[in-house]
N, C-alpha and C. Protein backbone atom coordinates (compact mmCIF):
# COMPACT_ATOMS: atom_id res chain seq x y z
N UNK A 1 0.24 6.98 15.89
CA UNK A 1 1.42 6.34 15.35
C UNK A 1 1.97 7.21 14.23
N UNK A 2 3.07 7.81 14.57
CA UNK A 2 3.98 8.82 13.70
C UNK A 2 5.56 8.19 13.60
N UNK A 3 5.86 7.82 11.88
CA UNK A 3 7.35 7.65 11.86
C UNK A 3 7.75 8.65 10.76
N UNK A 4 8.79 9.48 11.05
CA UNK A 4 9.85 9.69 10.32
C UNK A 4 11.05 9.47 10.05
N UNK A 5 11.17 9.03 8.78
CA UNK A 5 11.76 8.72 8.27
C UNK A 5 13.32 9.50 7.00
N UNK A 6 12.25 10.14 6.77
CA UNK A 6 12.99 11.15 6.14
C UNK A 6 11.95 12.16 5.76
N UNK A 7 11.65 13.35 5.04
CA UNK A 7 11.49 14.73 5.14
C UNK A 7 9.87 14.52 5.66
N UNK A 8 9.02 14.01 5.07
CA UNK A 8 7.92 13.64 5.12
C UNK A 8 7.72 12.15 6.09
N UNK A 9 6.95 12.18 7.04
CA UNK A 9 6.48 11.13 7.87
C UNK A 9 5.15 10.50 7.20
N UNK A 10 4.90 9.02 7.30
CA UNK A 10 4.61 8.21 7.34
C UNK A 10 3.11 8.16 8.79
N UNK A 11 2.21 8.60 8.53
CA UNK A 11 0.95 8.69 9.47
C UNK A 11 0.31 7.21 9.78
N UNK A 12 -0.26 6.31 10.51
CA UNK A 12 -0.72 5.71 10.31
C UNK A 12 -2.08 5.91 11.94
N UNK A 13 -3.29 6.03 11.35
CA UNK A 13 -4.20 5.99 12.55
C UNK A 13 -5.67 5.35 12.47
N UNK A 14 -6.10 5.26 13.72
CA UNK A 14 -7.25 4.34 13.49
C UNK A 14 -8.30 5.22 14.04
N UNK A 15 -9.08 5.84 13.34
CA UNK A 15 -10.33 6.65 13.91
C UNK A 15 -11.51 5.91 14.43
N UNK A 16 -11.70 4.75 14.29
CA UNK A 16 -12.38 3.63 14.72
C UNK A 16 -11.71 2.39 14.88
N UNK A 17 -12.32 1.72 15.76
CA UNK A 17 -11.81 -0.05 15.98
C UNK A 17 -11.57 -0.66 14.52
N UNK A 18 -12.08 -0.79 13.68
CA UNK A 18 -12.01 -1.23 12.67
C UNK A 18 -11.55 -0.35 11.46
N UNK A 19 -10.59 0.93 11.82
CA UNK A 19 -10.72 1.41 10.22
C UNK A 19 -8.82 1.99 10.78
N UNK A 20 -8.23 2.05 9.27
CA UNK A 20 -6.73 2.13 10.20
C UNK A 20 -6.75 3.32 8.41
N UNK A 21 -6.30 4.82 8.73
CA UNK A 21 -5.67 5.50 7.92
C UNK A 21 -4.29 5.74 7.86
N UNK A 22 -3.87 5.55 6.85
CA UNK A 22 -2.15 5.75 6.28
C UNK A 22 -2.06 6.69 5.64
N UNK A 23 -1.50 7.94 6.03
CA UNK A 23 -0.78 9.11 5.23
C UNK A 23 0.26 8.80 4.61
N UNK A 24 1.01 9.64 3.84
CA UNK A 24 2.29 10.26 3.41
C UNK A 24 1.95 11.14 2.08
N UNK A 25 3.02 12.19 2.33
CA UNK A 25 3.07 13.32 1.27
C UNK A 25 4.60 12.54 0.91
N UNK A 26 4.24 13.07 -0.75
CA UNK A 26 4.95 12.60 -1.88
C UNK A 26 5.65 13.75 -2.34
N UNK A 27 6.68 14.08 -2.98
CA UNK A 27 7.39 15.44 -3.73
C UNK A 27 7.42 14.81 -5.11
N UNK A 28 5.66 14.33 -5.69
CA UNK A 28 5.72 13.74 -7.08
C UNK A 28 4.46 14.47 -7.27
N UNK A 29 3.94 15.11 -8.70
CA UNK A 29 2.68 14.87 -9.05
C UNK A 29 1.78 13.62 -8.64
N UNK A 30 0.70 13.83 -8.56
CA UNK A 30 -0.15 12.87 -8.40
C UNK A 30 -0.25 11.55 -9.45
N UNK A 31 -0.21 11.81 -10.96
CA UNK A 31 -0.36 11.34 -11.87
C UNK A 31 1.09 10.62 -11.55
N UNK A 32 2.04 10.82 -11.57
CA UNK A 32 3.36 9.78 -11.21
C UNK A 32 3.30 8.80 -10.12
N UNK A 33 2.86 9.27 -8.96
CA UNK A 33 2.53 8.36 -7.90
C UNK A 33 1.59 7.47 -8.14
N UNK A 34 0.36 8.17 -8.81
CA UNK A 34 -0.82 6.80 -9.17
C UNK A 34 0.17 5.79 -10.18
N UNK A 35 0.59 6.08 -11.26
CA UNK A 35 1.80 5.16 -12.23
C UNK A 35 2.50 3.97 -11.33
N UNK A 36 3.10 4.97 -10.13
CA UNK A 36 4.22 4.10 -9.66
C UNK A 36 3.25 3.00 -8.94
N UNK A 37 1.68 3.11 -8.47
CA UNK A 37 1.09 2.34 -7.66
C UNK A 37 0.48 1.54 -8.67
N UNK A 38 0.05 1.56 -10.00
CA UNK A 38 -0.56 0.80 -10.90
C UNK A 38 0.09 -0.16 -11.95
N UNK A 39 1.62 0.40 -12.25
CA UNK A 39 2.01 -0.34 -13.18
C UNK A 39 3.20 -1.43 -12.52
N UNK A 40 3.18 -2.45 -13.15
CA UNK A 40 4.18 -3.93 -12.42
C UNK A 40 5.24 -3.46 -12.78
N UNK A 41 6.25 -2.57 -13.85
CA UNK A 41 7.39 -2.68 -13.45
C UNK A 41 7.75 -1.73 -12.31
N UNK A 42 7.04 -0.67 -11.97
CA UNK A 42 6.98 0.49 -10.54
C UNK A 42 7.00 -0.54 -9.67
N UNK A 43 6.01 -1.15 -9.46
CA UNK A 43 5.67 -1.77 -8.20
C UNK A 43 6.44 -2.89 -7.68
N UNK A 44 7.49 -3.66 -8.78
CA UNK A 44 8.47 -4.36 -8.30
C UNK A 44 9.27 -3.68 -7.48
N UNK A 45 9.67 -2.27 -7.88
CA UNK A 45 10.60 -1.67 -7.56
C UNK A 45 10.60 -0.98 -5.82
N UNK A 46 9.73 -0.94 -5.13
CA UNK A 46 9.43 -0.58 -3.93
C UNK A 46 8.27 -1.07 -3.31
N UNK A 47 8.02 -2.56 -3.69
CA UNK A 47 6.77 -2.86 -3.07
C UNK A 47 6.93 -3.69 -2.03
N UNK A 48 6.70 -3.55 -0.57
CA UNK A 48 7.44 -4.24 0.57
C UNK A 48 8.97 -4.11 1.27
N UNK A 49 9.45 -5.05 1.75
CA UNK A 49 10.42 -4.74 2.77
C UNK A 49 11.97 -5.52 2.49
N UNK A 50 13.06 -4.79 2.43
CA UNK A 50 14.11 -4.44 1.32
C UNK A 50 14.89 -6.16 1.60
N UNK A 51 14.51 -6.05 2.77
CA UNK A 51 14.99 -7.53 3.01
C UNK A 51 14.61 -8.70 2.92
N UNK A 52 13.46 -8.43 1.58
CA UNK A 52 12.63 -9.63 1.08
C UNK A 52 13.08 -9.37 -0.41
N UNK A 53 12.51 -10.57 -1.06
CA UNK A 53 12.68 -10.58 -2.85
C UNK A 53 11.13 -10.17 -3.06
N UNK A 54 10.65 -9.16 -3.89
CA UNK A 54 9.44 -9.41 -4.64
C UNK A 54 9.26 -10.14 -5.59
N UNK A 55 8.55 -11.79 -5.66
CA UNK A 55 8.69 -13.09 -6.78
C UNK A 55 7.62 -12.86 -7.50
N UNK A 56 6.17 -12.03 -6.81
CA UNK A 56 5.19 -11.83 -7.50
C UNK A 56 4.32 -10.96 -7.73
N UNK A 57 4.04 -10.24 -8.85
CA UNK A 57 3.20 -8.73 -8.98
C UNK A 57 2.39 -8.62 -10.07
N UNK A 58 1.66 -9.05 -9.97
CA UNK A 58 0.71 -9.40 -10.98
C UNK A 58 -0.59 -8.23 -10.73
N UNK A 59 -1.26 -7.58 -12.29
CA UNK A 59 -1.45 -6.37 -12.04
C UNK A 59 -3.14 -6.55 -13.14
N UNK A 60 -4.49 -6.44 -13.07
CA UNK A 60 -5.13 -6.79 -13.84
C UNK A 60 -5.97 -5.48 -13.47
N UNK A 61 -5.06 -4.19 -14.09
CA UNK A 61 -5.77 -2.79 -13.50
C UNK A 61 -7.14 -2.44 -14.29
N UNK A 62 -8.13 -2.78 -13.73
CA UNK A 62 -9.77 -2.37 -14.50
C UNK A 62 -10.63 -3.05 -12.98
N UNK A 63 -11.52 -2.25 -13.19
CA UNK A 63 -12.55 -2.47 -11.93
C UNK A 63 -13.25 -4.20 -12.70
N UNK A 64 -12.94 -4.82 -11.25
CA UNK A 64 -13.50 -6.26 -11.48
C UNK A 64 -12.14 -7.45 -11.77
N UNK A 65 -11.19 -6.21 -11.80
CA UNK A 65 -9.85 -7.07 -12.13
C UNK A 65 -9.13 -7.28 -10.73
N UNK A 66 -7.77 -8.43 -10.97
CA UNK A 66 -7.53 -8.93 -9.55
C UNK A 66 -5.81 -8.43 -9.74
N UNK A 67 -5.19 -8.53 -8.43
CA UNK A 67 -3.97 -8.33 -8.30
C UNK A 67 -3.74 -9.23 -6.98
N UNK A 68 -2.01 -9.24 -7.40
CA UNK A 68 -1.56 -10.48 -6.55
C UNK A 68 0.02 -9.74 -6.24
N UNK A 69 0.68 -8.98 -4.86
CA UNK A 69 1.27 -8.72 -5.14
C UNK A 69 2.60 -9.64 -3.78
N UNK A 70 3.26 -10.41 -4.05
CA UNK A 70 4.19 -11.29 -2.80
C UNK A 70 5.48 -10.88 -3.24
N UNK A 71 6.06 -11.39 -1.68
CA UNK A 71 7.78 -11.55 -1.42
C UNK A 71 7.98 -12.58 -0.50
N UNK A 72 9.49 -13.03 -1.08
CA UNK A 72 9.46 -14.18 -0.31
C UNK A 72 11.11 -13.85 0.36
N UNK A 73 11.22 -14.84 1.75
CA UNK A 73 12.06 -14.29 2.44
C UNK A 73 13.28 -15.30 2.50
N UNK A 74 14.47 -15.07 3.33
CA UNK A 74 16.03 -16.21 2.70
C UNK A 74 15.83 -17.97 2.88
N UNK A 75 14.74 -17.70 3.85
CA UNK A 75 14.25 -18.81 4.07
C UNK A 75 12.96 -19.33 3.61
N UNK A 76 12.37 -19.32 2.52
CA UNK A 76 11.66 -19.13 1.44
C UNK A 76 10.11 -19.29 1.84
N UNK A 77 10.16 -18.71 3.09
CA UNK A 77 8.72 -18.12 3.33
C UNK A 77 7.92 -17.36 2.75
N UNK A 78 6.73 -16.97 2.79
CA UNK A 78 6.15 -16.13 1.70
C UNK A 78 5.15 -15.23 2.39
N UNK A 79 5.17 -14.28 1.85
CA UNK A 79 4.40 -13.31 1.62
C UNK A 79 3.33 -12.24 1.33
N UNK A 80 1.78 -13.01 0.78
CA UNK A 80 1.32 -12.41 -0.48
C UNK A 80 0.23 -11.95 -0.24
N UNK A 81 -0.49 -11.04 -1.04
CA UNK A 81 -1.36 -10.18 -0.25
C UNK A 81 -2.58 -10.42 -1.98
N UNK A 82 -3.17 -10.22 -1.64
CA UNK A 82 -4.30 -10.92 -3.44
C UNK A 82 -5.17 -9.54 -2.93
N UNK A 83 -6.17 -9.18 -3.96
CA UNK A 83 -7.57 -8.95 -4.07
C UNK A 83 -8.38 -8.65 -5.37
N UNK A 84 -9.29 -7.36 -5.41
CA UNK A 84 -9.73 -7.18 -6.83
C UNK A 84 -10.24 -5.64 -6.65
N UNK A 85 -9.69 -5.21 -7.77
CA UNK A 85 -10.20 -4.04 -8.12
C UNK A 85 -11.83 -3.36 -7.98
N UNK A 86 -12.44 -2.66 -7.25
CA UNK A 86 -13.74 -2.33 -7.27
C UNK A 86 -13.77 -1.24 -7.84
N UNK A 87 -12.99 0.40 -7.81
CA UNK A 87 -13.44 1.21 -8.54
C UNK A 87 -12.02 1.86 -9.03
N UNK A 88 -11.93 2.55 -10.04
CA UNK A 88 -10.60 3.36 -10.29
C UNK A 88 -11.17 4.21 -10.96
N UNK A 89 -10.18 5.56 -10.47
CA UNK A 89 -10.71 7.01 -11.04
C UNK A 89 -9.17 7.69 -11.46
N UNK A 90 -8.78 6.81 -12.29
CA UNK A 90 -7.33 8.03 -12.79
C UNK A 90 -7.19 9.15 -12.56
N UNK A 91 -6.40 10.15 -12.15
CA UNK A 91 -5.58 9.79 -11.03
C UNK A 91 -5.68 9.50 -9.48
N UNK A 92 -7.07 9.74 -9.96
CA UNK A 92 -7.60 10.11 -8.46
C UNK A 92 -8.04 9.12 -6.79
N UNK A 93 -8.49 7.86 -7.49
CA UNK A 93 -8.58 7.21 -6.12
C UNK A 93 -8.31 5.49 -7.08
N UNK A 94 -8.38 4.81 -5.86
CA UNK A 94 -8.50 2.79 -6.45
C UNK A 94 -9.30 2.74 -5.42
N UNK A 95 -10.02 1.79 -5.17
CA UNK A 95 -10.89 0.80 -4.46
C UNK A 95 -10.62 -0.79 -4.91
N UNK A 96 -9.97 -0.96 -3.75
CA UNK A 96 -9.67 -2.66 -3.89
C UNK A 96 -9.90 -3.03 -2.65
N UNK A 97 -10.61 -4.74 -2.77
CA UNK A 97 -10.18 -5.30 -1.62
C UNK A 97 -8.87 -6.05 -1.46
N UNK A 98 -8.88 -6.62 -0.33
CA UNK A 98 -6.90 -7.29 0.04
C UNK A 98 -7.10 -8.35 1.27
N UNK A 99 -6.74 -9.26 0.93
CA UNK A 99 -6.59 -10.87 0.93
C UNK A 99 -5.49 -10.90 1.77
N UNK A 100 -4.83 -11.57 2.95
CA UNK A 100 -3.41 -11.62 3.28
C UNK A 100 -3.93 -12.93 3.04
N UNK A 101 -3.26 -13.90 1.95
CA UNK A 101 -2.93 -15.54 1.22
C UNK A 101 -2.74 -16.43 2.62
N UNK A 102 -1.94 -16.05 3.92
CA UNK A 102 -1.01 -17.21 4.10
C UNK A 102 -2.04 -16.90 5.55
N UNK A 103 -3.73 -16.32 5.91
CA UNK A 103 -4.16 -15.96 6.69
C UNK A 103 -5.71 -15.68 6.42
N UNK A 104 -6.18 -16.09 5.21
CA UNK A 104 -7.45 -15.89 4.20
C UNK A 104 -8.54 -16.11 5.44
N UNK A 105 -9.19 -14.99 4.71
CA UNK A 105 -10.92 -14.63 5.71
C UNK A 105 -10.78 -13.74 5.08
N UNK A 106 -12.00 -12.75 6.11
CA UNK A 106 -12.70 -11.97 5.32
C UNK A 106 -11.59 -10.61 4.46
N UNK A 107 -12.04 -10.17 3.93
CA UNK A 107 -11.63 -9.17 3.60
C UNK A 107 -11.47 -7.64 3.79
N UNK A 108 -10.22 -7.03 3.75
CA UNK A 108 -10.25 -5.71 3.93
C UNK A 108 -10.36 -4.82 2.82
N UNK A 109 -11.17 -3.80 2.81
CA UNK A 109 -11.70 -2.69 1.92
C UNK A 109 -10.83 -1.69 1.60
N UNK A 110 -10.07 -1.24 0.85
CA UNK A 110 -9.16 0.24 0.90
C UNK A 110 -9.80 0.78 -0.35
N UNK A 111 -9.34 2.39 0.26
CA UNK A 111 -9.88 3.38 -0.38
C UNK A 111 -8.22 4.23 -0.53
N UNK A 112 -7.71 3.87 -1.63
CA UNK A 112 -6.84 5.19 -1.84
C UNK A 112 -6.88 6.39 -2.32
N UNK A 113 -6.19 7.63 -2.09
CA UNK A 113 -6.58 8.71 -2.17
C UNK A 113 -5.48 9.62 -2.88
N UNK A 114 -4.85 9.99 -4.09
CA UNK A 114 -4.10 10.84 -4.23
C UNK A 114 -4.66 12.24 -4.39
N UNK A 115 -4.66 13.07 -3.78
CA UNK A 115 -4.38 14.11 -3.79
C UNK A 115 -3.00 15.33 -4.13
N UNK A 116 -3.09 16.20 -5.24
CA UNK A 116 -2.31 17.10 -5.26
C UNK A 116 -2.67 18.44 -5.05
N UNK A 117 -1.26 18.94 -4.24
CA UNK A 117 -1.14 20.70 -4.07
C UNK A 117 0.29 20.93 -4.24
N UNK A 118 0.85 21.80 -5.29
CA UNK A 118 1.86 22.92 -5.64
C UNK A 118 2.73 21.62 -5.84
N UNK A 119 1.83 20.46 -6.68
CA UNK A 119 3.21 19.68 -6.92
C UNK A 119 3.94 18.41 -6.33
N UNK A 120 3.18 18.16 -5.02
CA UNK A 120 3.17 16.96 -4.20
C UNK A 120 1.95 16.42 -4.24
N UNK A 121 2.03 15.49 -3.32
CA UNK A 121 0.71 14.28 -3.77
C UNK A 121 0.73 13.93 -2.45
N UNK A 122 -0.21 13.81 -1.46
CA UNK A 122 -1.01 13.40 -0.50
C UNK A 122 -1.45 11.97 -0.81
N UNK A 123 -0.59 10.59 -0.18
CA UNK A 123 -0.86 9.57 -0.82
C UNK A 123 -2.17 9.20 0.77
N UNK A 124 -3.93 8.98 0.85
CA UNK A 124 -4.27 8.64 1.86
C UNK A 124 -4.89 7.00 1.56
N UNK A 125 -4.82 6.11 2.50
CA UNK A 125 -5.05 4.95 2.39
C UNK A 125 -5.90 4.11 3.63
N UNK A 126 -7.17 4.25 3.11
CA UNK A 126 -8.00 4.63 4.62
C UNK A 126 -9.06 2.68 4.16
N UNK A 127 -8.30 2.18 5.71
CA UNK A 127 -9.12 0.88 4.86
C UNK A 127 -10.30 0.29 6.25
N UNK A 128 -10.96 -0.23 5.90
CA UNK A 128 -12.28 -0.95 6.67
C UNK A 128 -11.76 -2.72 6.83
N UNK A 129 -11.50 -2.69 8.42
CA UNK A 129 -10.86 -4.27 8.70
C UNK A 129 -12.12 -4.99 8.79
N UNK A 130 -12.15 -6.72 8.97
CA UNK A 130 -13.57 -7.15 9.12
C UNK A 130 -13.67 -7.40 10.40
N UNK A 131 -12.84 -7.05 11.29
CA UNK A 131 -13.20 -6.55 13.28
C UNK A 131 -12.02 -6.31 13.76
N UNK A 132 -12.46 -5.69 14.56
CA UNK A 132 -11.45 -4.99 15.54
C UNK A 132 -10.22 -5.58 15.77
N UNK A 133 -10.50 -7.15 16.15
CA UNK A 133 -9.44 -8.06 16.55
C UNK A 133 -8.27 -8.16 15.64
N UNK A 134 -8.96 -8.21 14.70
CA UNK A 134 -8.14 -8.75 12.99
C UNK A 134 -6.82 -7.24 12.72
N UNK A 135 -7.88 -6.04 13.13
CA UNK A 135 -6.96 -4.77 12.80
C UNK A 135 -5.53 -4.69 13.89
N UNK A 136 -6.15 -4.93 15.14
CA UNK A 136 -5.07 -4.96 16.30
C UNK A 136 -4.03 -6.13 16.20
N UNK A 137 -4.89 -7.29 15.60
CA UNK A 137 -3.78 -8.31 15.33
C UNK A 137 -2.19 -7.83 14.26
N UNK A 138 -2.68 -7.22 13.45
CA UNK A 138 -2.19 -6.44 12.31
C UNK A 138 -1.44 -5.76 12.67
N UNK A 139 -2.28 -4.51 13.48
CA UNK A 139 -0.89 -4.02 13.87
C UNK A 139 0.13 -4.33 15.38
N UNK A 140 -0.20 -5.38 16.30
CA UNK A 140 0.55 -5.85 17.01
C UNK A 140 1.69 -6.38 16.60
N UNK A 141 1.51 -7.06 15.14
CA UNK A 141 2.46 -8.13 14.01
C UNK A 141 3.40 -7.19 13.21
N UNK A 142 3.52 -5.87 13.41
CA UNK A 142 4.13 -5.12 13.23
C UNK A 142 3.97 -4.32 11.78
N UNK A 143 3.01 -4.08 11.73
CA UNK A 143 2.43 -3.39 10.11
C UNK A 143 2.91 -2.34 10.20
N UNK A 144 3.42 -1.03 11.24
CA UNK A 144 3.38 -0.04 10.70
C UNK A 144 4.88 -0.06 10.32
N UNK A 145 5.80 -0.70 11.40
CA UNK A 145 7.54 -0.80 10.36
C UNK A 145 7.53 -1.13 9.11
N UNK A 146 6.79 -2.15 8.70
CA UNK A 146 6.73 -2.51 7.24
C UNK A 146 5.95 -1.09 6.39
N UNK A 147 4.81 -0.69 6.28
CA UNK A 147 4.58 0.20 6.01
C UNK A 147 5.18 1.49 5.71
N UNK A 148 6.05 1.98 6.83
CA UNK A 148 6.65 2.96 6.93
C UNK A 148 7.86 2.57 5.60
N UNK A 149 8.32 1.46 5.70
CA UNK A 149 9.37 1.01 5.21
C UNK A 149 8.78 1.13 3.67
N UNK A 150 7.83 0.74 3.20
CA UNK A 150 7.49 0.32 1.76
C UNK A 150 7.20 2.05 1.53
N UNK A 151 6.53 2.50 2.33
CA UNK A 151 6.79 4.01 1.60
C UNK A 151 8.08 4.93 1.10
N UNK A 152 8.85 4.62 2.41
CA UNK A 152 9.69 5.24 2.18
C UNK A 152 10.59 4.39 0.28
N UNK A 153 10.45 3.26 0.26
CA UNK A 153 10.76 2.84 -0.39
C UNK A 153 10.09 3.22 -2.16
N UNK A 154 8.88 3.66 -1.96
CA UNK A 154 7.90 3.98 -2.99
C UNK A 154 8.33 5.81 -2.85
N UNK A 155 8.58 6.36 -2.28
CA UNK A 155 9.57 7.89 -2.26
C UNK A 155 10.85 7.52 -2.99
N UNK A 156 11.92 6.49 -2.88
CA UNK A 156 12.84 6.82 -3.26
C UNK A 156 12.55 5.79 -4.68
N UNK A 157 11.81 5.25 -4.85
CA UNK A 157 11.45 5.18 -6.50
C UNK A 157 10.99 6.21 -7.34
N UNK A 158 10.09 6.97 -6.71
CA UNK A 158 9.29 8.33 -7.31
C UNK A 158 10.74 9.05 -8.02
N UNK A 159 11.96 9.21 -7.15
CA UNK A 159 12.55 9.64 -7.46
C UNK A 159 13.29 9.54 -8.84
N UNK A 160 13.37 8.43 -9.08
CA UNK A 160 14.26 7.93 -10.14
C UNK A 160 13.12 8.46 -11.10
N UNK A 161 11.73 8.02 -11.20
CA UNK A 161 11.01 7.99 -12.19
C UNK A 161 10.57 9.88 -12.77
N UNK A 162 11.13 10.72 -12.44
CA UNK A 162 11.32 12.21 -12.41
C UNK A 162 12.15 12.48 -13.33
């Protein structure tokens, strides 16, 4: 699964039944991209899909701490995705788990990854589903348009914040 979008594509793949990796290269330092992913006023600004409101982003960045980040839609459906911080390495990786609220069980594991070279940032987002079914359900329900979409959307914030 490959979208482009604009200069840089949007990767999303599953090397196992249960594990789904998300690329994208950034034209930000690393240290800006981790910012735009850690702090609540960044993350209002490109978090999800343009044709939703973000109502909630709540941010409790320290290992053991929780985040809550929703949107709600014209018809005031909702959105919201919860978990808790397990490890953070400024700039370098988060470990959280992630909750979908309106669908609660077990939990999924992510491992983010910034990486920099000559100035861009390698954003990787490699997460552990709790079975196979749950991951395919996910992405049958259409995760990678949204995805693709919130990145591109988290690119053209990077921008402003330059």
């Amino acid at each position: 699964m490959t979208s482009k979008a604009s200069e840089h594509p949007t990767t999303l793949t599953t090397p196992s039944d249960r594990e789904l990796v998300i690329t994208r290269v950034f034209d930000a330092p690393r240290s800006l991209v981790f910012e735009a992913w850690t702090k609540p006023e960044h993350v209002r600004q490109w978090y999800g899909l343009r044709s939703l409101t973000t109502f909630v982003c709540e941010i409790d960045f320290r290992p053991g701490g929780a985040w809550r980040w929703g949107q709600r839609g014209p018809d005031g459906s909702e959105v919201v995705f919860s978990g808790e911080y397990k490890e953070i390495v400024p700039p370098e990786r988060i470990v959280y788990t992630e909750v979908f609220e309106q669908m609660p069980g077990p939990v999924v594991l992510t491992t983010l990854s910034f990486d920099e070279e000559d100035g861009r940032t390698t954003l990787t987002s490699r997460s552990v589903w709790p079975s196979a079914e749950i991951l395919a359900g996910a992405i049958a329900m259409g995760m990678e348009a949204g995805v693709v979409e919130q990145y591109e959307r988290l690119d053209e914030h990077l921008r402003t914040m330059t």
